[in-house]
C-alpha atoms as a PDB file:
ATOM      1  CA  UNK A   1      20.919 -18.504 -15.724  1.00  0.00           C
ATOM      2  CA  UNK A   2      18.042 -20.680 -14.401  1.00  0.00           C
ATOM      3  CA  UNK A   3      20.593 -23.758 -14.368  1.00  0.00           C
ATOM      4  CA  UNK A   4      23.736 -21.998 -13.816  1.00  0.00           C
ATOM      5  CA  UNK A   5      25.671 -23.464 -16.791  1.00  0.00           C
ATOM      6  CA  UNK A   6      27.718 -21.431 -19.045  1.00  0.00           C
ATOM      7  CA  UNK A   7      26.945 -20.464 -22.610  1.00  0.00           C
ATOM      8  CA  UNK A   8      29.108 -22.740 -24.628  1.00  0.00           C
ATOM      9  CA  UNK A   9      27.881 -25.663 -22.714  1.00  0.00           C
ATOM     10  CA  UNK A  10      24.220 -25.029 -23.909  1.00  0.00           C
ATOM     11  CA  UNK A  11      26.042 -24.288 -27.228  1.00  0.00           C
ATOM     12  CA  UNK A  12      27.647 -27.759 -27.436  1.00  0.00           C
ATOM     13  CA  UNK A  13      24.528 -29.137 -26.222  1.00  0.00           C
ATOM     14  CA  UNK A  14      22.898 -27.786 -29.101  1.00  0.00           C
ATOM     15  CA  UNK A  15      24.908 -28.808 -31.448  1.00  0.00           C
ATOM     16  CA  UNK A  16      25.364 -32.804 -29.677  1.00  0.00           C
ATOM     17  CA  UNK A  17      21.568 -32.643 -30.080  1.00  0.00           C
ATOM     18  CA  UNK A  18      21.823 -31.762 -33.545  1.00  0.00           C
ATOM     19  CA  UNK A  19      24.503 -34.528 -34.591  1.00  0.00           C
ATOM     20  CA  UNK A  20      23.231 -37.450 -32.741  1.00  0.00           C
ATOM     21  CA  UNK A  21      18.966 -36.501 -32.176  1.00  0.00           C
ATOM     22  CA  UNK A  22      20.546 -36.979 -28.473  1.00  0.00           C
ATOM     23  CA  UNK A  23      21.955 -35.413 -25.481  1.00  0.00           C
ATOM     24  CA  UNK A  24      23.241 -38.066 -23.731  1.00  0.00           C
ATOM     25  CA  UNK A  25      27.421 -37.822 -23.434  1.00  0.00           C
ATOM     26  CA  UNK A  26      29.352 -39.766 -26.445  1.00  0.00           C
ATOM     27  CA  UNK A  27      31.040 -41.704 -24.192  1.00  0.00           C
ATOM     28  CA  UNK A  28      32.072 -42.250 -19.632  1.00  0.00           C
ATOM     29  CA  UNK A  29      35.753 -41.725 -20.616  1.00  0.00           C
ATOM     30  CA  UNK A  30      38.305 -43.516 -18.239  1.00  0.00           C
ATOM     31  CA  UNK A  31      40.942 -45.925 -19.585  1.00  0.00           C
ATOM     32  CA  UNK A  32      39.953 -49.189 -21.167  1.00  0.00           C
ATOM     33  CA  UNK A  33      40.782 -52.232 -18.819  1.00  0.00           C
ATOM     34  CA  UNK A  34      43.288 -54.564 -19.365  1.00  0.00           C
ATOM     35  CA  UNK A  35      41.619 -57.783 -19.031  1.00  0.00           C
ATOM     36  CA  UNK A  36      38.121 -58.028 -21.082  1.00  0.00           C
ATOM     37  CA  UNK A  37      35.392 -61.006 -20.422  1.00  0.00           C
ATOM     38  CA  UNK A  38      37.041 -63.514 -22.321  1.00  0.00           C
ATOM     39  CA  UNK A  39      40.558 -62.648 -20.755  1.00  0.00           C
ATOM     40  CA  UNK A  40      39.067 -63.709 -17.080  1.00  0.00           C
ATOM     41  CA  UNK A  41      37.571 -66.863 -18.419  1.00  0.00           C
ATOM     42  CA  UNK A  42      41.267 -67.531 -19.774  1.00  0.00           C
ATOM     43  CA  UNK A  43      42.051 -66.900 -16.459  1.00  0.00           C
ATOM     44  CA  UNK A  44      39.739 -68.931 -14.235  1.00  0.00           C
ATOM     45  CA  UNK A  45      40.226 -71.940 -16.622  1.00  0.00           C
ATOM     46  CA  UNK A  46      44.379 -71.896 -16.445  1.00  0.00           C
ATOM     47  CA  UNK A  47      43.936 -71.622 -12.425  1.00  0.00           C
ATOM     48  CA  UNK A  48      41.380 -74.424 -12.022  1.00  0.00           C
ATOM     49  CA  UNK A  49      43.664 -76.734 -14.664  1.00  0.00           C
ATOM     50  CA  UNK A  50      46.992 -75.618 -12.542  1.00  0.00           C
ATOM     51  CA  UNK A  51      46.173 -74.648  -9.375  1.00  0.00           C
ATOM     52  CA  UNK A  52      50.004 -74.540  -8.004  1.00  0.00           C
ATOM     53  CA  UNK A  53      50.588 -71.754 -10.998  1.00  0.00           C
ATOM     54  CA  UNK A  54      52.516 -68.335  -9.721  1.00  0.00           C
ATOM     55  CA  UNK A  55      51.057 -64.778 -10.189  1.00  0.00           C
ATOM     56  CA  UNK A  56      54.685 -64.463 -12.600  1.00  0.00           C
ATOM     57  CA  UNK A  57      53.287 -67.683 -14.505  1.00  0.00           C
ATOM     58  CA  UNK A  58      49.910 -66.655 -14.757  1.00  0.00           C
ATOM     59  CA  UNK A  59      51.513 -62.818 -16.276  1.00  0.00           C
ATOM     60  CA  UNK A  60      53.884 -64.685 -18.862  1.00  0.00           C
ATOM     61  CA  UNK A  61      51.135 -67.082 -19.856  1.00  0.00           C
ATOM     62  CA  UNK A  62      48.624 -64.574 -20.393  1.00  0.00           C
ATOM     63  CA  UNK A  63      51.155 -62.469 -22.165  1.00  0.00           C
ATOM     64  CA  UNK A  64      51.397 -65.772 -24.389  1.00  0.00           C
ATOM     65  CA  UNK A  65      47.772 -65.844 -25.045  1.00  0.00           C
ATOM     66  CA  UNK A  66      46.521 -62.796 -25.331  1.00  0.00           C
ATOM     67  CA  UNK A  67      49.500 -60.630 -26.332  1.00  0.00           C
ATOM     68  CA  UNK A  68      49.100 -57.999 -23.926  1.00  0.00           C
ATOM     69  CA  UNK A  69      51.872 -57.762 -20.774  1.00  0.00           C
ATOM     70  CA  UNK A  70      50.073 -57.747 -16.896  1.00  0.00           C
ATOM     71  CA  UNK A  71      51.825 -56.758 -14.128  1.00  0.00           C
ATOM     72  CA  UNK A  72      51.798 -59.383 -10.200  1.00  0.00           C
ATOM     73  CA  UNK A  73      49.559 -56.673  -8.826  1.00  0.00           C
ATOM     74  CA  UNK A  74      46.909 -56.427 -12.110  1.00  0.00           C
ATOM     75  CA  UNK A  75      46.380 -60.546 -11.765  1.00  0.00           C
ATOM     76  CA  UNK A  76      46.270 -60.450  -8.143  1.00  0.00           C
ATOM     77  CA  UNK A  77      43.435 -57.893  -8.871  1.00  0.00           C
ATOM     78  CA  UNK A  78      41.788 -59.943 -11.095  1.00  0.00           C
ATOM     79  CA  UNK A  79      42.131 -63.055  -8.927  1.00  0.00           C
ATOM     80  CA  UNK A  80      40.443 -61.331  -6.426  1.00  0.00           C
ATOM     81  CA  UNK A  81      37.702 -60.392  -8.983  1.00  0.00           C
ATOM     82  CA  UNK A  82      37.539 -63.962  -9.730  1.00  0.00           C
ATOM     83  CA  UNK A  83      37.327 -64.864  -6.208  1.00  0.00           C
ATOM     84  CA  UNK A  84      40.206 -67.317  -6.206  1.00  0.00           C
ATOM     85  CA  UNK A  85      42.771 -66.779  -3.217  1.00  0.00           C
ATOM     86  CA  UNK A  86      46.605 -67.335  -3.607  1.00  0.00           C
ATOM     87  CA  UNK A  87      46.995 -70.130  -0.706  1.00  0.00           C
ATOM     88  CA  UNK A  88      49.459 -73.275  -2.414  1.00  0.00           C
ATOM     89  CA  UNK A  89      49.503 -77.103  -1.061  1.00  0.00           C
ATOM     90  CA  UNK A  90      51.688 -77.486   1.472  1.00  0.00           C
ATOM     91  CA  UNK A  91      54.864 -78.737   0.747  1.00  0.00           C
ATOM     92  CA  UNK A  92      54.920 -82.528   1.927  1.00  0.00           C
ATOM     93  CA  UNK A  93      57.969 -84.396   1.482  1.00  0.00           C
END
């Protein structure tokens, strides 16, 4: 009453405690991301070798690569993350 938690939570605390000789939560939940460490350096090192590339090319080559499908918005994200902007050469005839 003290902490105003219910009994089954001090329940399952007990028994966490018991498992694991720890209380702190088995894991922060949340959906794994898409693109790990070595998927951004992919990334940064396909932009700086073709810096004309298209979000659709960077997607399909990644998809190559890595074997897992991003959509325009989830590379623009990382992009950003990467701190590379979108801008192309100017078309000079």
């Amino acid at each position: 009453q003290r902490f105003s938690v219910s009994l089954s939570f001090i329940y399952s605390l007990f028994k966490l405690f018991k498992e694991t000789k720890n209380i702190k939560p088995k894991h922060g939940g949340g959906k794994k991301p898409l693109i790990d460490e070595d998927g951004y350096c992919f990334i940064r090192k396909l932009v700086l070798s073709k810096p004309d590339i298209t979000l659709q090319e960077l997607c399909d080559e990644y998809e190559k690569n890595k074997k897992i499908k991003l959509s325009i918005s989830v590379m623009c994200v990382a992009l950003k993350k990467l701190n590379f902007n979108r801008k192309k050469k100017l078309f000079t005839p």
